[in-house]
N, C-alpha and C. Protein backbone atom coordinates (compact mmCIF):
# COMPACT_ATOMS: atom_id res chain seq x y z
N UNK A 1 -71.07 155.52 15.49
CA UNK A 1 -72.50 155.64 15.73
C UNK A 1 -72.93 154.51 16.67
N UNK A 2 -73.20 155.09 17.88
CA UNK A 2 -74.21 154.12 18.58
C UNK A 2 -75.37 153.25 18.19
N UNK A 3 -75.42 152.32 18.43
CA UNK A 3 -77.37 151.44 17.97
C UNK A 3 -78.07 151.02 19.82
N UNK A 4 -78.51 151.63 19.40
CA UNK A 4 -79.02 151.25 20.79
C UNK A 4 -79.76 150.17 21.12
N UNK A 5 -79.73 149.47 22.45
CA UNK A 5 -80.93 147.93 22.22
C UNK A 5 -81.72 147.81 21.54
N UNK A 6 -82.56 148.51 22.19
CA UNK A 6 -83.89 148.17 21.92
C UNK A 6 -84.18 148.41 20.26
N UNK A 7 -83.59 149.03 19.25
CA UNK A 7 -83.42 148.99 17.88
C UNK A 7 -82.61 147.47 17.79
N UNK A 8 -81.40 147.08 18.29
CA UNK A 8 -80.79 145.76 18.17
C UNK A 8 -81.68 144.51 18.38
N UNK A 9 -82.00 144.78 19.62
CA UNK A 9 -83.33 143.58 19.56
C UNK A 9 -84.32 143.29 18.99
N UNK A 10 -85.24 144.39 18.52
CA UNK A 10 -86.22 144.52 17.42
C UNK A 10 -85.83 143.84 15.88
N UNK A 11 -84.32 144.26 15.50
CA UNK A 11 -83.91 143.26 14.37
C UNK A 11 -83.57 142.02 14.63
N UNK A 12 -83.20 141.49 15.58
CA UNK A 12 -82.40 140.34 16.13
C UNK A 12 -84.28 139.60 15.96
N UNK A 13 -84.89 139.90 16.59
CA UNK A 13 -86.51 139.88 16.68
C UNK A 13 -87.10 139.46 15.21
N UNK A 14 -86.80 140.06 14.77
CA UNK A 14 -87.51 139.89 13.17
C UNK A 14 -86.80 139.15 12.14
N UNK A 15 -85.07 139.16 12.80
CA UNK A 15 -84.44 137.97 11.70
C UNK A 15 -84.63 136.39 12.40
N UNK A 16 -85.05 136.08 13.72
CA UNK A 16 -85.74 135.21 13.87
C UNK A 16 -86.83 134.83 13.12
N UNK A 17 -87.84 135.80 13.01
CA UNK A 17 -89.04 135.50 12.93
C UNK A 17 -89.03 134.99 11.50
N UNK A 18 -88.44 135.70 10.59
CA UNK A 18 -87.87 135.68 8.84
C UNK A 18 -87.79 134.33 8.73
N UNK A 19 -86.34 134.08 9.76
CA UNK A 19 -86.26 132.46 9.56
C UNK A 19 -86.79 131.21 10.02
N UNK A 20 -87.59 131.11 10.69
CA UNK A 20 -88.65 130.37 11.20
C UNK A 20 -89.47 130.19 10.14
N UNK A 21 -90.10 131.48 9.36
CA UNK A 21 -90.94 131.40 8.38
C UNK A 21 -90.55 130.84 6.75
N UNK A 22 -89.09 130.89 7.01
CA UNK A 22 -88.30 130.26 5.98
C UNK A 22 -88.33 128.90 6.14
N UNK A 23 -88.19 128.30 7.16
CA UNK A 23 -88.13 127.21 8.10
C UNK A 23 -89.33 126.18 7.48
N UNK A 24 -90.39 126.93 7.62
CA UNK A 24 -91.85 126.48 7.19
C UNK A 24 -92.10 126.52 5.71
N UNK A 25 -91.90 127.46 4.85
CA UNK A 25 -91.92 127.30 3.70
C UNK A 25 -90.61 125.91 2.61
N UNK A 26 -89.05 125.65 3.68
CA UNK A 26 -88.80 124.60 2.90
C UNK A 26 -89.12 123.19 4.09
N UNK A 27 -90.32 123.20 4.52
CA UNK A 27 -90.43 122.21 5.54
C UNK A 27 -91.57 121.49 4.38
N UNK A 28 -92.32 122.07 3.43
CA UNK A 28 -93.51 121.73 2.48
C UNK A 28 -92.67 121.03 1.46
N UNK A 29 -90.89 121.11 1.28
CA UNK A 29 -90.51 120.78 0.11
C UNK A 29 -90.35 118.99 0.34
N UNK A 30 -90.21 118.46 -0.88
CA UNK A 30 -89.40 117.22 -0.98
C UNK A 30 -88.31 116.96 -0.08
N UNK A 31 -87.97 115.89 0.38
CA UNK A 31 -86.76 115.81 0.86
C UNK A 31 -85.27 115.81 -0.02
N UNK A 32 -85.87 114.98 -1.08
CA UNK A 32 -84.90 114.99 -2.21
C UNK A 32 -84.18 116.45 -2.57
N UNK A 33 -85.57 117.46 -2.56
CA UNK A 33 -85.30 118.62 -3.36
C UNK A 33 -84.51 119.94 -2.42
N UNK A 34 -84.43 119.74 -0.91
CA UNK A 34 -84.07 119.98 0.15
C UNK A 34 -82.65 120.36 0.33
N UNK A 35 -82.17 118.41 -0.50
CA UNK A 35 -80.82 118.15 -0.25
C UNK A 35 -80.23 118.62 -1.85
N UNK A 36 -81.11 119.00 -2.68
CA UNK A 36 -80.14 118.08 -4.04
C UNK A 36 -79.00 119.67 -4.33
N UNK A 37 -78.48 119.46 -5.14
CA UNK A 37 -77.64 120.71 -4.96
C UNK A 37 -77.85 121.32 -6.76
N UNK A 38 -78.03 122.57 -6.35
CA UNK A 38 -78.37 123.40 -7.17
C UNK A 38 -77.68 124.52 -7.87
N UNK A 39 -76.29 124.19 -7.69
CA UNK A 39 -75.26 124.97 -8.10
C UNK A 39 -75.24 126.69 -7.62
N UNK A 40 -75.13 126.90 -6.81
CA UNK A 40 -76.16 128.00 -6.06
C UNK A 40 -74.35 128.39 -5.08
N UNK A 41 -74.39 129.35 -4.20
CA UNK A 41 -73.30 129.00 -3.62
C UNK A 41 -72.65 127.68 -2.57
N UNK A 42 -73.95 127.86 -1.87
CA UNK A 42 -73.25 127.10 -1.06
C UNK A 42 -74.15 125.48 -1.45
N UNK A 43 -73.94 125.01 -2.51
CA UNK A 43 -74.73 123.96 -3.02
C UNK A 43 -76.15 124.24 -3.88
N UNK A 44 -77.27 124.41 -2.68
CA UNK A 44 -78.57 124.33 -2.46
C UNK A 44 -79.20 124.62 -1.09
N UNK A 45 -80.30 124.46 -1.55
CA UNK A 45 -81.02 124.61 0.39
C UNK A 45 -80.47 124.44 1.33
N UNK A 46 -79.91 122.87 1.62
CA UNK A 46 -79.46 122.44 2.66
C UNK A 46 -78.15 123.16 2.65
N UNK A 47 -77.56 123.06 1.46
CA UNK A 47 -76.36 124.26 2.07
C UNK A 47 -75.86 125.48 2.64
N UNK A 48 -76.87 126.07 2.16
CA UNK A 48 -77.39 128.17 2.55
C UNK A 48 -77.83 127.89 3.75
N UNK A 49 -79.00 126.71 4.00
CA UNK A 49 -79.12 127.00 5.63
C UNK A 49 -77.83 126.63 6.48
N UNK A 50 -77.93 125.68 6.16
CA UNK A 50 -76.35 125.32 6.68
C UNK A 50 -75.06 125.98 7.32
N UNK A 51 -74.96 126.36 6.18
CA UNK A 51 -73.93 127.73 5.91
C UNK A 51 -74.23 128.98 7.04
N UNK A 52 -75.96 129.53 6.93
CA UNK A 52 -76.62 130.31 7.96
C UNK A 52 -76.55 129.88 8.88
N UNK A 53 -76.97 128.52 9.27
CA UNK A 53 -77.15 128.41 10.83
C UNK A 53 -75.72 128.11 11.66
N UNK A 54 -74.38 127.87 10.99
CA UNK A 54 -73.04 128.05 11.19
C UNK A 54 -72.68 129.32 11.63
N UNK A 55 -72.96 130.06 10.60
CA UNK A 55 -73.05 131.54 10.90
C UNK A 55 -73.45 132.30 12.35
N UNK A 56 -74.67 131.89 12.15
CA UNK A 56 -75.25 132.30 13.69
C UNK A 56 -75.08 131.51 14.21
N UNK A 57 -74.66 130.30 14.59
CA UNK A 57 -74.35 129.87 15.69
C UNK A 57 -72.86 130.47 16.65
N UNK A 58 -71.78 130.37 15.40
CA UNK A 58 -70.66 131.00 15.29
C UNK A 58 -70.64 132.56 16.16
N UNK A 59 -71.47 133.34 15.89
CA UNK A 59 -71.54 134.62 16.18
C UNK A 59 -72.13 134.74 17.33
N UNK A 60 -73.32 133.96 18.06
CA UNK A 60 -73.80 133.53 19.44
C UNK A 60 -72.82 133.23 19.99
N UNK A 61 -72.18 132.33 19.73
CA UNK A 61 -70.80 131.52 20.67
C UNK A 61 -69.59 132.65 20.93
N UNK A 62 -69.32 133.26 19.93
CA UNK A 62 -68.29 134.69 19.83
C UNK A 62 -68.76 135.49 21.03
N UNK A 63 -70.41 135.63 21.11
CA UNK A 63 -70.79 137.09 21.88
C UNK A 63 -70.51 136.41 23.34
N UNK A 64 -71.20 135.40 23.61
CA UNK A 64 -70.44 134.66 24.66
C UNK A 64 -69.26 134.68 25.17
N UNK A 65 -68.21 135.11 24.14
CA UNK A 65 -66.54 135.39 24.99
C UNK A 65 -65.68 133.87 24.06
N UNK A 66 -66.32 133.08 23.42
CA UNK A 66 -65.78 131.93 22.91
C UNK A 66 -65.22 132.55 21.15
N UNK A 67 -64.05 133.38 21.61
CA UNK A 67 -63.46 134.21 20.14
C UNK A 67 -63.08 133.23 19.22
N UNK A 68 -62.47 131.63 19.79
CA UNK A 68 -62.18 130.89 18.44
C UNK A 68 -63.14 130.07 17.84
N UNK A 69 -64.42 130.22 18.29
CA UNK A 69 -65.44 129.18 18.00
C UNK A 69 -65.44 128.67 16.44
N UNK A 70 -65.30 127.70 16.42
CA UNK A 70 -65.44 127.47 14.19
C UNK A 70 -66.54 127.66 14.35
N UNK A 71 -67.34 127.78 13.07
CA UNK A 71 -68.08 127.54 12.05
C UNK A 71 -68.21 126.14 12.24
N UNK A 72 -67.88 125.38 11.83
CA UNK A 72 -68.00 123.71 11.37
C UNK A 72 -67.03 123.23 12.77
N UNK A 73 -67.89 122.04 13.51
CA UNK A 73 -67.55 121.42 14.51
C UNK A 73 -67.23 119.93 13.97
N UNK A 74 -66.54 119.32 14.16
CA UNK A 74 -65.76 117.97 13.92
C UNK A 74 -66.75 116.97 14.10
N UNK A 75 -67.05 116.56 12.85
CA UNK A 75 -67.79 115.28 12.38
C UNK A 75 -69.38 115.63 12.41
N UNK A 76 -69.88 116.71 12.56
CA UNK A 76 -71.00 117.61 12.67
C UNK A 76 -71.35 117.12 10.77
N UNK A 77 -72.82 116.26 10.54
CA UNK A 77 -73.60 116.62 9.73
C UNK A 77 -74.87 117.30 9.49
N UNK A 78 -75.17 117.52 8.93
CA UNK A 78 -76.65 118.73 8.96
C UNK A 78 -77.24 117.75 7.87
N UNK A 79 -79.03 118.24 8.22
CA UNK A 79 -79.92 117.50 7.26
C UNK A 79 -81.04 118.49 7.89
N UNK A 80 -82.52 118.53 7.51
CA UNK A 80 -83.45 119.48 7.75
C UNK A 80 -84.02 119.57 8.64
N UNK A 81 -83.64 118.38 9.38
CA UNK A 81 -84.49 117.36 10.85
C UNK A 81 -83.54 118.22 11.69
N UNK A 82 -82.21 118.17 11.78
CA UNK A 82 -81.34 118.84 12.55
C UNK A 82 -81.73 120.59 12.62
N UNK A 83 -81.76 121.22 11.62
CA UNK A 83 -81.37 122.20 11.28
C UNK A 83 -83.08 122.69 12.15
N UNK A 84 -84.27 122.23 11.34
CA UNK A 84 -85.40 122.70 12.32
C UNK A 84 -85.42 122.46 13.80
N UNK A 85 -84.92 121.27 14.27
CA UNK A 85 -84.58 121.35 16.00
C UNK A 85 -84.28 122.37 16.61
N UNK A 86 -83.11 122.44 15.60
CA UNK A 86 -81.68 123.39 16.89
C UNK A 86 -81.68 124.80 16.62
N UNK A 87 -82.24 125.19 15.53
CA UNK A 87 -82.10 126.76 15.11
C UNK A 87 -83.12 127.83 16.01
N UNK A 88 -84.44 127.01 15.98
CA UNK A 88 -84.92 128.03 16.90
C UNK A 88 -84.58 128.44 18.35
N UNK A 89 -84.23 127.12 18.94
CA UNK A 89 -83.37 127.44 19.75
C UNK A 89 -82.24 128.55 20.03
N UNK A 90 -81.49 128.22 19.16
CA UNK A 90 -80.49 128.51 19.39
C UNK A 90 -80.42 130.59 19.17
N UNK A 91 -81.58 131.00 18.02
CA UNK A 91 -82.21 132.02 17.68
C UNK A 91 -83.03 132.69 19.08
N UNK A 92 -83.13 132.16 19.98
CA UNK A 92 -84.20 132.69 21.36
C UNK A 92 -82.59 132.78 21.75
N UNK A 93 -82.19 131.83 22.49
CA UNK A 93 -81.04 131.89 23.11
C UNK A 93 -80.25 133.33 22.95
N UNK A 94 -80.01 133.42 21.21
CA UNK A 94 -79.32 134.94 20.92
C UNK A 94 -80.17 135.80 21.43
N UNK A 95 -81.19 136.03 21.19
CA UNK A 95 -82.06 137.16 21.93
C UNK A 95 -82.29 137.48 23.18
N UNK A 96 -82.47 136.16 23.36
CA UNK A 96 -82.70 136.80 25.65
C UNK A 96 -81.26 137.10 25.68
N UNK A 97 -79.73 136.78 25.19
CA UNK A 97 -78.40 137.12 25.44
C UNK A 97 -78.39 138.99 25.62
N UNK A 98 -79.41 138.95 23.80
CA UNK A 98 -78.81 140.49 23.69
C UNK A 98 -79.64 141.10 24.56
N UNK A 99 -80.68 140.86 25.38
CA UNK A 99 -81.72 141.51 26.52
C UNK A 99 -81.21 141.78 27.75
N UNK A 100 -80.23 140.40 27.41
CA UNK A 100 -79.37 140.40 29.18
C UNK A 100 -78.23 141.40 29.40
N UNK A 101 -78.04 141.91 28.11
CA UNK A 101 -76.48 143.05 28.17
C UNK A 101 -76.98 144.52 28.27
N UNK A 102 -75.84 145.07 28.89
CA UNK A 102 -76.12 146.63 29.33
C UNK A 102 -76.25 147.43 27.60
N UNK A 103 -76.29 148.72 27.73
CA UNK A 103 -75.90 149.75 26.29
C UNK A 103 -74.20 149.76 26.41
N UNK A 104 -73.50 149.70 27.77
CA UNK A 104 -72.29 149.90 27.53
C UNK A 104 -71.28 148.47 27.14
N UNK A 105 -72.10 147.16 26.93
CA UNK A 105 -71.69 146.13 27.00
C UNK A 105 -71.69 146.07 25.46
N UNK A 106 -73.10 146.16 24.76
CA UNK A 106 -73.15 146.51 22.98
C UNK A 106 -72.34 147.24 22.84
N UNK A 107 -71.88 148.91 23.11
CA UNK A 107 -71.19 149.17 22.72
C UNK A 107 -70.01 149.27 22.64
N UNK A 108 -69.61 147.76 22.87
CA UNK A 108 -67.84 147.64 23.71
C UNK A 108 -67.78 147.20 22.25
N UNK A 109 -66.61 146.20 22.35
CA UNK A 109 -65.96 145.59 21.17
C UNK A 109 -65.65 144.25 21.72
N UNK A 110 -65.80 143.30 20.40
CA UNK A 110 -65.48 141.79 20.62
C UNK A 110 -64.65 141.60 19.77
N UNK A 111 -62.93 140.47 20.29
CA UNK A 111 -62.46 139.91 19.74
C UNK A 111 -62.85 139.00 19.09
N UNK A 112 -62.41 138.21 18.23
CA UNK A 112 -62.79 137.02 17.34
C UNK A 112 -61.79 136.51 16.34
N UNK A 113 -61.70 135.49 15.64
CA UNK A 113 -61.05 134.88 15.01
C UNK A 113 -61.92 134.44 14.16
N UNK A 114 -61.38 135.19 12.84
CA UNK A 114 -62.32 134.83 11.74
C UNK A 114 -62.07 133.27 11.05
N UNK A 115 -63.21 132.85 10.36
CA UNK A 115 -63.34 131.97 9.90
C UNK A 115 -61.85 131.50 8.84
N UNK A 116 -61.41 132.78 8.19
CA UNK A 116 -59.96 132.61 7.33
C UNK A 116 -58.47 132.26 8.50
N UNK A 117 -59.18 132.34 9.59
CA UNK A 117 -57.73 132.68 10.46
C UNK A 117 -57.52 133.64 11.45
N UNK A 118 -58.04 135.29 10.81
CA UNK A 118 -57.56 136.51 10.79
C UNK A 118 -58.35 136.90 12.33
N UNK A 119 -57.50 137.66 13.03
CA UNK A 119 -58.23 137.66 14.23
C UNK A 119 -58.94 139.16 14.21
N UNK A 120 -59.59 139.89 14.82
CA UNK A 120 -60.40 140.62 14.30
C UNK A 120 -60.95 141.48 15.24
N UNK A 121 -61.24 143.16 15.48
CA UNK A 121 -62.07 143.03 16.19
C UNK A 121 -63.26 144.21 15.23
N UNK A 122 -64.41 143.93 16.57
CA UNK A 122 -65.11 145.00 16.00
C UNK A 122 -66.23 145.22 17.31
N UNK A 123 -66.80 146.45 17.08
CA UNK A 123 -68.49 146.90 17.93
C UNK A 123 -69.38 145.76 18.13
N UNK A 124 -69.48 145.38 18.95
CA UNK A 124 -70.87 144.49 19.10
C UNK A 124 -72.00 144.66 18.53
N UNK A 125 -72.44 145.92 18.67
CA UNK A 125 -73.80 146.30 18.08
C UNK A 125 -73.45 146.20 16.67
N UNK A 126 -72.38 146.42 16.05
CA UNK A 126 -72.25 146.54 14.49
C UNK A 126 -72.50 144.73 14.23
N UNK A 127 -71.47 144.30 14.92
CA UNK A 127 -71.48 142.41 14.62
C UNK A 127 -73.47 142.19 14.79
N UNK A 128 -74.03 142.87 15.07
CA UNK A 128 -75.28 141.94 15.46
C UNK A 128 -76.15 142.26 14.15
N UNK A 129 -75.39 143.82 13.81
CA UNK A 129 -76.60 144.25 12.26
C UNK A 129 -75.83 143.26 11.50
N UNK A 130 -74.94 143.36 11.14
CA UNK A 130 -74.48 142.10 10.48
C UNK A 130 -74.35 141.06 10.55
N UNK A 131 -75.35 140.13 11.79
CA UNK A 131 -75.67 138.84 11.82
C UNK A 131 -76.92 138.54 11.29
N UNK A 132 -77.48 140.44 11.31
CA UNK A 132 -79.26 140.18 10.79
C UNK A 132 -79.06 140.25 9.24
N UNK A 133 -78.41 141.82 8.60
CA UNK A 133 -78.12 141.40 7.41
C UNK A 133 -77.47 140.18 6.63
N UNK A 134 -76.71 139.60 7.26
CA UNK A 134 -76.65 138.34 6.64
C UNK A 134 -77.49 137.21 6.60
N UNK A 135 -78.34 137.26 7.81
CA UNK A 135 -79.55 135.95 7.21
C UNK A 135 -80.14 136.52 6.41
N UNK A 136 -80.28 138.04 6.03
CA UNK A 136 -81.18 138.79 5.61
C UNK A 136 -81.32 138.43 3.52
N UNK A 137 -80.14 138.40 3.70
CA UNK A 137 -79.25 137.94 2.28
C UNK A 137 -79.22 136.56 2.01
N UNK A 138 -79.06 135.52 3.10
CA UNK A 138 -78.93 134.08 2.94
C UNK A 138 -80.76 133.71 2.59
N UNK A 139 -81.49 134.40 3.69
CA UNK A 139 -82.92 134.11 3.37
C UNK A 139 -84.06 134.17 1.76
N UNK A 140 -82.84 135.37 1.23
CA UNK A 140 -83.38 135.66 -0.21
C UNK A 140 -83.05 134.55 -1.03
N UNK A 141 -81.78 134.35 -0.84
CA UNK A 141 -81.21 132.80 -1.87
C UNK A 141 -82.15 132.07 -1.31
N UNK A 142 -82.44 131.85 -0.04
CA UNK A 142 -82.90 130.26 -0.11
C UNK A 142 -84.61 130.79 -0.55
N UNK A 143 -85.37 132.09 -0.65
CA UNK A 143 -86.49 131.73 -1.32
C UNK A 143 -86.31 131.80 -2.85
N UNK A 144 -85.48 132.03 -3.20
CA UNK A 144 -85.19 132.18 -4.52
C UNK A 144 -85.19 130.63 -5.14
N UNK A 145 -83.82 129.56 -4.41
CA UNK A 145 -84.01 128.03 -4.70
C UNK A 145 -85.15 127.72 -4.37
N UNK A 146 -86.23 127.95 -2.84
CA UNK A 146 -87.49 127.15 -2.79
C UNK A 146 -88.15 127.64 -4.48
N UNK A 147 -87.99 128.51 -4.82
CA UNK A 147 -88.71 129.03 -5.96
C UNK A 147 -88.30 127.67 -7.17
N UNK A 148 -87.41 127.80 -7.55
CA UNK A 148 -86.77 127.07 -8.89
C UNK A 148 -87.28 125.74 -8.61
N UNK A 149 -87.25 125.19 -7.54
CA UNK A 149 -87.87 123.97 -7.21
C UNK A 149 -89.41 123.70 -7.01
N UNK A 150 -89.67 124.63 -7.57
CA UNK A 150 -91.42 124.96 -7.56
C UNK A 150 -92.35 124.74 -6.19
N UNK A 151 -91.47 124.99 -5.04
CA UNK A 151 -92.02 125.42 -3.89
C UNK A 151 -92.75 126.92 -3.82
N UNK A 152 -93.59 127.09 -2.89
CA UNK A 152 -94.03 127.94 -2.48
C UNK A 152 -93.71 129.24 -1.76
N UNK A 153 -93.22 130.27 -2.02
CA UNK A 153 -92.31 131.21 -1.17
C UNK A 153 -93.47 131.65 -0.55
N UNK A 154 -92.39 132.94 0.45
CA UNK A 154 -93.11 133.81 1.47
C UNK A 154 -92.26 134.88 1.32
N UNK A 155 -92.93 135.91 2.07
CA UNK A 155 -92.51 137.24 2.43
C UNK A 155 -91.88 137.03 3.64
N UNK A 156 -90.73 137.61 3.67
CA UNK A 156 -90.00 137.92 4.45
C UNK A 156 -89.05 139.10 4.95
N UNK A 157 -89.70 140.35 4.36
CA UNK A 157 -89.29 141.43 4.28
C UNK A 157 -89.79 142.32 5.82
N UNK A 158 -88.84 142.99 6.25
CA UNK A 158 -89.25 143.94 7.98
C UNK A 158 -90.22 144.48 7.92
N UNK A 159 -90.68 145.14 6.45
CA UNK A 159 -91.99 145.61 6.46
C UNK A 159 -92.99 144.23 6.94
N UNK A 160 -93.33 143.10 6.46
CA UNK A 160 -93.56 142.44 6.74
C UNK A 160 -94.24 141.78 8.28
N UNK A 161 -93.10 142.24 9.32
CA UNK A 161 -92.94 141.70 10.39
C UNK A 161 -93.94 142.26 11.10
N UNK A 162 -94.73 141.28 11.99
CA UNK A 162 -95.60 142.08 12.97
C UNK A 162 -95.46 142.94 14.41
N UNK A 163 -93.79 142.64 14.25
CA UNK A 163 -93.60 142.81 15.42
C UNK A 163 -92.95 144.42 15.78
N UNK A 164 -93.21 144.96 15.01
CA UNK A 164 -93.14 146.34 15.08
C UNK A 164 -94.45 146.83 15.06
């Protein structure tokens, strides 16, 4: 099954927007409560974003043609100061990318080297629903911890989004 852009961009579009707004809701928290770890998967807050913004960074760098890119770069720490800098960035960046490619370029296939080793391929357009469903999933944990920590959540659901 084909996905065509302009459906690809529209999600790519709104899992920005999700996380920005995630962005803002643990930007109100403690710093303490940010970092502390919450037995959660990947720690706590700082870890799930973490973990997310690895993710997508990882998968930007892949669509680029960079198939062995890690996840985790050598001596690279994260804290919330970092993570709000560079993410939105780096979130536009993916989007004008996927604006700049043809329908026959999405629907090619990208090599990669997964995070276990395993080299891999798959559809472009498929790798991109599954860069949105996965913040899509990481975004719920982390309003779930802002929750337990008696922060303030948000909606972050596509219905949601204005941009449809």
């Amino acid at each position: 099954m084909r996905i065509e852009k302009e459906l690809l961009a529209c999600h790519l579009d709104y899992s920005r927007w999700a996380t920005l707004r995630v962005l803002e809701a643990i930007a109100k928290l403690p710093p303490e409560r940010i970092a502390e770890d919450r037995h959660s998967s990947f720690g706590g807050i700082l870890g799930t974003m973490t973990h997310l913004f690895q993710a997508d960074r990882a998968w930007y760098h892949r669509c680029l043609g960079e198939s062995h890119y890690p996840a985790k770069q050598e001596g690279e720490v994260f804290d919330f100061a970092k993570l709000k800098a560079e993410w939105p960035t780096l979130l536009a960046n993916f989007a004008a990318w996927l604006r700049a490619q043809d329908d026959a370029r999405l629907a090619g296939t990208l090599f990669w080297r997964s995070f276990m080793g395993e080299d891999r391929t798959e559809r472009i357009d498929k790798i991109l629903l599954h860069v949105v469903n996965h913040a899509s999933y990481h975004r719920g944990q982390l309003m779930m911890l802002v929750k337990q920590t008696g922060g303030e959540t948000i909606g972050t659901d596509l219905i949601l989004y204005p941009g449809i």
